[in-house]
C-alpha atoms as a PDB file:
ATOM      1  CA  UNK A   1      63.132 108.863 123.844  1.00  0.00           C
ATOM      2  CA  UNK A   2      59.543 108.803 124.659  1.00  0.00           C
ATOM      3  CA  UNK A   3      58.990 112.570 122.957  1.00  0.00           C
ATOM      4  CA  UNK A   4      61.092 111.182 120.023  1.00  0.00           C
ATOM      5  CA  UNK A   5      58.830 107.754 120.101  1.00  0.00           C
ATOM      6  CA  UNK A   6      55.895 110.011 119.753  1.00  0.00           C
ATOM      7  CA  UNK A   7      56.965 112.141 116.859  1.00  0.00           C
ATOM      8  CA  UNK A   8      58.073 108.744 115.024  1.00  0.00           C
ATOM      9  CA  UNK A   9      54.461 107.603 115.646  1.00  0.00           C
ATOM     10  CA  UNK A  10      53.115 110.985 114.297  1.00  0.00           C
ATOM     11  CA  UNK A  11      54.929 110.583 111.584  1.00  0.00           C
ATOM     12  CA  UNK A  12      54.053 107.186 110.449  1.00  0.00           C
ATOM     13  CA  UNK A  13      50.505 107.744 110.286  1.00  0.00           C
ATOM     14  CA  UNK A  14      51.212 111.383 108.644  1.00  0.00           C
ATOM     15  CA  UNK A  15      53.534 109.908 105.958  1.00  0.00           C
ATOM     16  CA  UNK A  16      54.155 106.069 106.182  1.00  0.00           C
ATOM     17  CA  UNK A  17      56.108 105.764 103.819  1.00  0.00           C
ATOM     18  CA  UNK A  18      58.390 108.932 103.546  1.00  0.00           C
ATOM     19  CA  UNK A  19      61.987 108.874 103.953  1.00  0.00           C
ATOM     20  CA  UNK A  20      61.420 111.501 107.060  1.00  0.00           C
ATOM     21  CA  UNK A  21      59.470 108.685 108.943  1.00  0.00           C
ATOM     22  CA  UNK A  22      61.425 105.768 107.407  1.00  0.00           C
ATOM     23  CA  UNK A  23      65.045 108.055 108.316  1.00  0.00           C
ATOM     24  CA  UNK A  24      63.405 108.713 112.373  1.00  0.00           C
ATOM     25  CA  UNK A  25      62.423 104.892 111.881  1.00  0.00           C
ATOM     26  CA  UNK A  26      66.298 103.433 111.953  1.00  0.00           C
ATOM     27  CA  UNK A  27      67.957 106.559 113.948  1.00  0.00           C
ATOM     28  CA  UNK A  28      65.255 105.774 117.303  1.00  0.00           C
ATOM     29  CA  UNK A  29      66.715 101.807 116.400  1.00  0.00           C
ATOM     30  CA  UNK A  30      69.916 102.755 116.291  1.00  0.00           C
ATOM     31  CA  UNK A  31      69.736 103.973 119.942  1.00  0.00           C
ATOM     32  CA  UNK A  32      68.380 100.671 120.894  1.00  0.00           C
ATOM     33  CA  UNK A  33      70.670  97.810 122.004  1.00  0.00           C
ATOM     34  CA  UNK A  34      69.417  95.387 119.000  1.00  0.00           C
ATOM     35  CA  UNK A  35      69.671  98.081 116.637  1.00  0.00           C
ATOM     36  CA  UNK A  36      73.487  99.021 118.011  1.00  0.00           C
ATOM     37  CA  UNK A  37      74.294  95.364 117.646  1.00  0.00           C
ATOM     38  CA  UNK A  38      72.794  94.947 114.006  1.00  0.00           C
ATOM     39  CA  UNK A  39      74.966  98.192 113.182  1.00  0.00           C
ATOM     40  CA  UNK A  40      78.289  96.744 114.445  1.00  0.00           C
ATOM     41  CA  UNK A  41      77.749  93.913 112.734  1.00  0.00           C
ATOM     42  CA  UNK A  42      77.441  95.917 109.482  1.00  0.00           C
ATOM     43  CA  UNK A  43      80.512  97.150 110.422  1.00  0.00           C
ATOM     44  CA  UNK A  44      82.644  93.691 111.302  1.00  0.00           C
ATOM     45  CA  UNK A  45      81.332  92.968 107.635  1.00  0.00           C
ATOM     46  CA  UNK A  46      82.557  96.362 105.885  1.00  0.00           C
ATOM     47  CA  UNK A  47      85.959  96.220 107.506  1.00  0.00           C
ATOM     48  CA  UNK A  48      86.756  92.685 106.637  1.00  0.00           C
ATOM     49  CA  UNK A  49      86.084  92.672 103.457  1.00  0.00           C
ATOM     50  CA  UNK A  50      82.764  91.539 103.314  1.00  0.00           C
ATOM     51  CA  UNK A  51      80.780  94.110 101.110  1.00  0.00           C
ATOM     52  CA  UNK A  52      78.055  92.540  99.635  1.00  0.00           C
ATOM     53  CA  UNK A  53      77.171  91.171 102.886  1.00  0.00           C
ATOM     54  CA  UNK A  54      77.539  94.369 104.759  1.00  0.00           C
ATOM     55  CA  UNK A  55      75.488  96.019 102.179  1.00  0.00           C
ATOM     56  CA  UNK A  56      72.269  93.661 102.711  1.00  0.00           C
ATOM     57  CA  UNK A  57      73.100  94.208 106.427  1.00  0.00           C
ATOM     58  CA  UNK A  58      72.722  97.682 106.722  1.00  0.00           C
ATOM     59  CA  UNK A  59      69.754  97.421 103.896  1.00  0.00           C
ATOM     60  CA  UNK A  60      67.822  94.964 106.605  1.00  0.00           C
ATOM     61  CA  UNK A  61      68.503  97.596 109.320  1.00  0.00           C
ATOM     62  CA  UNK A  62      67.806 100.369 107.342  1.00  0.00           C
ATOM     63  CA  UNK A  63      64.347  99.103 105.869  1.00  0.00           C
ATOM     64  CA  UNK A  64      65.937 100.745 102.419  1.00  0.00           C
ATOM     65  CA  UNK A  65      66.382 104.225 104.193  1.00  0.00           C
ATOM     66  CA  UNK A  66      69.714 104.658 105.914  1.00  0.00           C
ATOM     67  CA  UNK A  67      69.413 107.890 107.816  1.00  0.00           C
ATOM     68  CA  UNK A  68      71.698 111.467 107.341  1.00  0.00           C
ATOM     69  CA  UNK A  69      74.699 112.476 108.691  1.00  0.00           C
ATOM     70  CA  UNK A  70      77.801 110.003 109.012  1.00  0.00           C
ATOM     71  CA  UNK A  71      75.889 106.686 108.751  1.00  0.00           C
ATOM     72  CA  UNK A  72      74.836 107.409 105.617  1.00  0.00           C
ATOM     73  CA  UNK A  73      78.204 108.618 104.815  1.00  0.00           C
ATOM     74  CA  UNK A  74      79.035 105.270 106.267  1.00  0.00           C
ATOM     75  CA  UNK A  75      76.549 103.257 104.306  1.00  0.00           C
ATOM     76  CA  UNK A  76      77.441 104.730 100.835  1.00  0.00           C
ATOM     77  CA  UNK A  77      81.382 104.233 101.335  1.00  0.00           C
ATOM     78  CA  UNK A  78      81.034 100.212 102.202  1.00  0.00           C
ATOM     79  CA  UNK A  79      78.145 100.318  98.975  1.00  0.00           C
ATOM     80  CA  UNK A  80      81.332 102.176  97.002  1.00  0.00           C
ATOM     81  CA  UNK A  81      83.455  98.891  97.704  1.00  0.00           C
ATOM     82  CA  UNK A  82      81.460  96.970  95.434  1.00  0.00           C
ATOM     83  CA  UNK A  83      82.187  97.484  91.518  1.00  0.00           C
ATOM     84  CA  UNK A  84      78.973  97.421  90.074  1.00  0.00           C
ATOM     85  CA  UNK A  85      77.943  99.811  92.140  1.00  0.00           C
ATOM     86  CA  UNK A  86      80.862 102.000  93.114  1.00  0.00           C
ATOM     87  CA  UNK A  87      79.595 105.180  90.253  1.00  0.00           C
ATOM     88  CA  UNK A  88      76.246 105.300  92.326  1.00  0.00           C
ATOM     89  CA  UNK A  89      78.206 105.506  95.094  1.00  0.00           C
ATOM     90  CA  UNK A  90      80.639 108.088  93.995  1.00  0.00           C
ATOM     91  CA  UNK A  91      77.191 110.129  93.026  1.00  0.00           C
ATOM     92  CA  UNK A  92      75.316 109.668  96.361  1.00  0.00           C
ATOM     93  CA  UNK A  93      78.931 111.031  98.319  1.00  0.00           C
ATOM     94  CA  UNK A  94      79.104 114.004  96.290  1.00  0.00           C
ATOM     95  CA  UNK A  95      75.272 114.625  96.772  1.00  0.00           C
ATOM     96  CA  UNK A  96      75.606 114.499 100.627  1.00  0.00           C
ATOM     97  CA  UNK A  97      78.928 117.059 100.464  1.00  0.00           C
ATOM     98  CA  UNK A  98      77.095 118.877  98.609  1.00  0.00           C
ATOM     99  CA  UNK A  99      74.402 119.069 100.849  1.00  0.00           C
ATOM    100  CA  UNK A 100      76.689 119.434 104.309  1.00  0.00           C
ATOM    101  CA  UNK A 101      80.076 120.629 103.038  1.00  0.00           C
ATOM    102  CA  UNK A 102      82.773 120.127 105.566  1.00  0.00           C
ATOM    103  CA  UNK A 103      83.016 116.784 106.031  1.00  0.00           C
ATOM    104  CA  UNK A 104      86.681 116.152 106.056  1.00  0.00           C
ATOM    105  CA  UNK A 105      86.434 112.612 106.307  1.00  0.00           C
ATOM    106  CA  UNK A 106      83.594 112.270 103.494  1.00  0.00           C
ATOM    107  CA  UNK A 107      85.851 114.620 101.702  1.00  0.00           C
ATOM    108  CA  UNK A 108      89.170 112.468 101.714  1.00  0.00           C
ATOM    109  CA  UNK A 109      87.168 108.769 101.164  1.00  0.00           C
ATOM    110  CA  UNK A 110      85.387 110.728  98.194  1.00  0.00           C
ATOM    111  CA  UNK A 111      88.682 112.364  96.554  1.00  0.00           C
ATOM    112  CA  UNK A 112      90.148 109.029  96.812  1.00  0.00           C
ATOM    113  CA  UNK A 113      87.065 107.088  95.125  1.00  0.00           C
ATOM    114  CA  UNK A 114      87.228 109.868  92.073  1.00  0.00           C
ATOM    115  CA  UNK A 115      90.827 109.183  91.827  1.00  0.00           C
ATOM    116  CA  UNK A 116      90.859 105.340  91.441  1.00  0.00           C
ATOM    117  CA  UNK A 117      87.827 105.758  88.891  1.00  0.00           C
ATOM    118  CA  UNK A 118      89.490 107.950  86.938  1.00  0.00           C
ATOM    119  CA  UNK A 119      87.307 110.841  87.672  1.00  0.00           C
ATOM    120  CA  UNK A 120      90.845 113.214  88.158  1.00  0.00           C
ATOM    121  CA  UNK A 121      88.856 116.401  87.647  1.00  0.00           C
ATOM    122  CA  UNK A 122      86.184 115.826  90.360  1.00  0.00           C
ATOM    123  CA  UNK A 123      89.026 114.810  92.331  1.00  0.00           C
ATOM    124  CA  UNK A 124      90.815 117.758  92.281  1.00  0.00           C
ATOM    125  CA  UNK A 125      87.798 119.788  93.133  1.00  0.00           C
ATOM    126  CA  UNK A 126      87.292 118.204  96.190  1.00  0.00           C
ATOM    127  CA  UNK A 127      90.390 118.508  97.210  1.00  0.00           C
ATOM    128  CA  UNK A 128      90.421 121.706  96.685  1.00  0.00           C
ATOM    129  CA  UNK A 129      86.987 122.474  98.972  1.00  0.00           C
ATOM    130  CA  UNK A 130      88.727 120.147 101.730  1.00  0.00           C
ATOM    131  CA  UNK A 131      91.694 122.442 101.858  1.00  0.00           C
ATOM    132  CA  UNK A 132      89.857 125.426 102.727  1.00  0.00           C
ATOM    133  CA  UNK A 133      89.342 124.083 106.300  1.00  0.00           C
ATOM    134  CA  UNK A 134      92.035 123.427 108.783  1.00  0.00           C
ATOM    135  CA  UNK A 135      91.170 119.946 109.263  1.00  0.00           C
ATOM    136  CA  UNK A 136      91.332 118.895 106.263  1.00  0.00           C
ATOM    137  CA  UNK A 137      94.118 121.123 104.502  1.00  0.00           C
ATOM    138  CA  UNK A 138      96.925 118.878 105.456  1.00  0.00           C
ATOM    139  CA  UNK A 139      95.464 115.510 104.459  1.00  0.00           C
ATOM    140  CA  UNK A 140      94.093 117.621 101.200  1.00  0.00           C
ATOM    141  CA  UNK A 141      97.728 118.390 100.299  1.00  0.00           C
ATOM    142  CA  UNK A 142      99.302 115.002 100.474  1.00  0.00           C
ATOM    143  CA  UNK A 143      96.517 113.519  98.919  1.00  0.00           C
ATOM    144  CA  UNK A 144      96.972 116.656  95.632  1.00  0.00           C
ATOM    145  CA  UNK A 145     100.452 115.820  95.730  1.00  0.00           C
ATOM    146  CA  UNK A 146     100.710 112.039  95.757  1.00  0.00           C
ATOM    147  CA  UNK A 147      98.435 112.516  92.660  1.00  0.00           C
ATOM    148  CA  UNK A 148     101.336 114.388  90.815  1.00  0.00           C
ATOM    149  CA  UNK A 149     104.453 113.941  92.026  1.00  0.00           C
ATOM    150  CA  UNK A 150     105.212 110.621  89.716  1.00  0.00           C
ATOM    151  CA  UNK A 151     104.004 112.318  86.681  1.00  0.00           C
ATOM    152  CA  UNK A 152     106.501 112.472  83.796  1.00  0.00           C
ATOM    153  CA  UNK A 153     108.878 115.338  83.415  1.00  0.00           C
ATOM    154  CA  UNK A 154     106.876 118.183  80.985  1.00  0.00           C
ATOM    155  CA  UNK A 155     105.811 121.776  80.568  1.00  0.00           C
ATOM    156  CA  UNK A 156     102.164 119.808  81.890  1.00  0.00           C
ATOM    157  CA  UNK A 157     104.127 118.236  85.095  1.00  0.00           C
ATOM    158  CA  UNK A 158     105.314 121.760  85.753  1.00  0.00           C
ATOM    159  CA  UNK A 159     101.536 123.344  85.440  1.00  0.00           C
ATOM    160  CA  UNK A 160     100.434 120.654  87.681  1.00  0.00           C
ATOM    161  CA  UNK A 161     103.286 121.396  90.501  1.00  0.00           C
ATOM    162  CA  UNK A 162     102.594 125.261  90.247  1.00  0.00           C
ATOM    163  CA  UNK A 163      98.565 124.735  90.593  1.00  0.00           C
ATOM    164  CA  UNK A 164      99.333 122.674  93.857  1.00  0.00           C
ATOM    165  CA  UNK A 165     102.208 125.420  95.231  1.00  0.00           C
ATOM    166  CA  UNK A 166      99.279 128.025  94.237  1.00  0.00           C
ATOM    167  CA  UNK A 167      96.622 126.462  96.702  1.00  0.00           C
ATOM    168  CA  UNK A 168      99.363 124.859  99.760  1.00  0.00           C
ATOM    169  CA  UNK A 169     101.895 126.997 100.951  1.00  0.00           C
ATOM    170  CA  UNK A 170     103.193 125.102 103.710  1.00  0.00           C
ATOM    171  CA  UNK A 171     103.990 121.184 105.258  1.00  0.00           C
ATOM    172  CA  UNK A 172     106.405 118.116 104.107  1.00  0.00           C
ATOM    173  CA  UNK A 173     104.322 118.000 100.850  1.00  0.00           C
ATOM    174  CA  UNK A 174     104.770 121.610  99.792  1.00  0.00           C
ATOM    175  CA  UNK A 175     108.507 121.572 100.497  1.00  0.00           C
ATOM    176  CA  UNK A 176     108.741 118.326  98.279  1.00  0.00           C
ATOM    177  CA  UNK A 177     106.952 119.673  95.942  1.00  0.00           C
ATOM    178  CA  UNK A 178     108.959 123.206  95.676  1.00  0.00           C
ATOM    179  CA  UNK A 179     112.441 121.187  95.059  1.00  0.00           C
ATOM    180  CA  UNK A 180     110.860 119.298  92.207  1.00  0.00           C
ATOM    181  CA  UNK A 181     109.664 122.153  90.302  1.00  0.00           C
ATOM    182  CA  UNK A 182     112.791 124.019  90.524  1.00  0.00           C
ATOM    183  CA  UNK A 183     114.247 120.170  89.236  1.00  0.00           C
ATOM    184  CA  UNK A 184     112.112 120.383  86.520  1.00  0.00           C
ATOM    185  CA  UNK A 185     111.922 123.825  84.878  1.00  0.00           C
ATOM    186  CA  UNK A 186     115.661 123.460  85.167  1.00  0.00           C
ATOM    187  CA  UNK A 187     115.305 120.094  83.378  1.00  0.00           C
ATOM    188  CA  UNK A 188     113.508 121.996  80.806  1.00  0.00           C
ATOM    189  CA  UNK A 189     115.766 124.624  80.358  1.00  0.00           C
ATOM    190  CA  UNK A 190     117.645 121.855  78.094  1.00  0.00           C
ATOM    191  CA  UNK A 191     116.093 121.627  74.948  1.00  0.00           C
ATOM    192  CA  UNK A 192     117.774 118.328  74.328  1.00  0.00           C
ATOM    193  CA  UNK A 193     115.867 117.251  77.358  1.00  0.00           C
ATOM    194  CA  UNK A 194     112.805 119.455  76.265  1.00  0.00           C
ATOM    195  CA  UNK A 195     112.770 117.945  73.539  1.00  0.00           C
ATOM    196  CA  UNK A 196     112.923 113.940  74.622  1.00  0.00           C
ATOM    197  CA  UNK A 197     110.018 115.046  76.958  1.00  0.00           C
ATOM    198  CA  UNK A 198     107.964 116.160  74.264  1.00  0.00           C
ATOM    199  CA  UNK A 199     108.539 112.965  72.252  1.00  0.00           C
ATOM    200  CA  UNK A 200     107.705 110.665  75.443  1.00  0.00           C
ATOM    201  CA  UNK A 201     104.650 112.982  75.862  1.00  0.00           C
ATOM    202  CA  UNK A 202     103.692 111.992  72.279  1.00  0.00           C
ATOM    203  CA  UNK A 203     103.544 108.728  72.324  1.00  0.00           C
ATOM    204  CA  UNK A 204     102.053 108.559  75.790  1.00  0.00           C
ATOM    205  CA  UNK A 205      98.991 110.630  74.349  1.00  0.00           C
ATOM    206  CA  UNK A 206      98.986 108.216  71.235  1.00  0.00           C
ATOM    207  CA  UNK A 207      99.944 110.833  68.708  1.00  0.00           C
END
């Protein structure tokens, strides 16, 4: 503590008001007992539904820095809970798994933000980064797959089954997922069906 008390102080006549120095700032507070108790309460806020109020918590502890690492994976998820500013959000998670890949958890709270803002794409992608580590493969695949598996019966339906069965090859998910593209191409194999599919997928699209 005392070596890290002395760097902070280095710091803040170095570079008073750099994010380094502000970043050292709240991590040496966060390992005192007011600064533990200011960060639960953050906390009590985020996880009852309490936002806003969690935000300006975490803002007053933070002195407008939050530090690396998890709490600032932690920060930006409760700032993602608030509408106006859940794109900023989105933006700041994808910068820090950018930065550290490998962050299942990030990972699966980011996938799931992309999803429910209609960001499918980005979704997908990081989905597809999460799988290629054991920790996250699993949750990766259930996530992918409860993303599909209600889509309507169509040649896309099928491309979207066989892109999943192309990354996952094993789990509840996978074997799910197997059955219902052997359903559907056999579904397809109709053309009367084919072609009531096709007209569904037309007026879905607008056309």
């Amino acid at each position: 503590i005392d070596g890290a008390q002395k760097q902070l102080d280095r710091l803040s006549q170095l570079a008073p008001s750099s994010n380094a120095y502000k970043s050292s700032r709240t991590t040496m507070l966060l390992s005192t007992p007011d600064g533990r108790q200011a960060l639960q309460q953050a906390r009590l806020q985020a996880t009852t539904g309490h936002a806003e109020e969690a935000v300006a918590s975490y803002n007053k502890l933070f002195n407008g820095a939050p530090p690396g690492g998890d709490i600032a994976v932690e920060y930006w998820s409760t700032v993602a809970k608030i509408p106006a500013r859940r794109g900023e959000a989105i933006n700041q998670l994808k910068r820090i798994n950018a930065d550290a890949p490998g962050n299942t958890g990030l990972q699966n709270n980011l996938a799931l933000l992309l999803f429910s803002s209609d960001r499918r794409d980005e979704g997908f992608a990081v989905l597809e980064q999460m799988a290629k580590s054991n920790a996250g493969r699993e949750g990766a695949s259930k996530i992918w797959y409860g993303q599909i598996k209600d889509m309507p019966v169509s040649d896309a339906s099928v491309s979207a089954l066989k892109k999943y069965l192309s990354i996952f090859s094993d789990g509840d998910s996978v074997a799910a997922a197997q059955s219902q593209l052997a359903e559907q191409q056999k579904q397809l194999a109709d053309p009367a069906f084919r072609a009531r599919a096709q007209g569904l997928a037309a007026v879905d699209s607008g056309m």
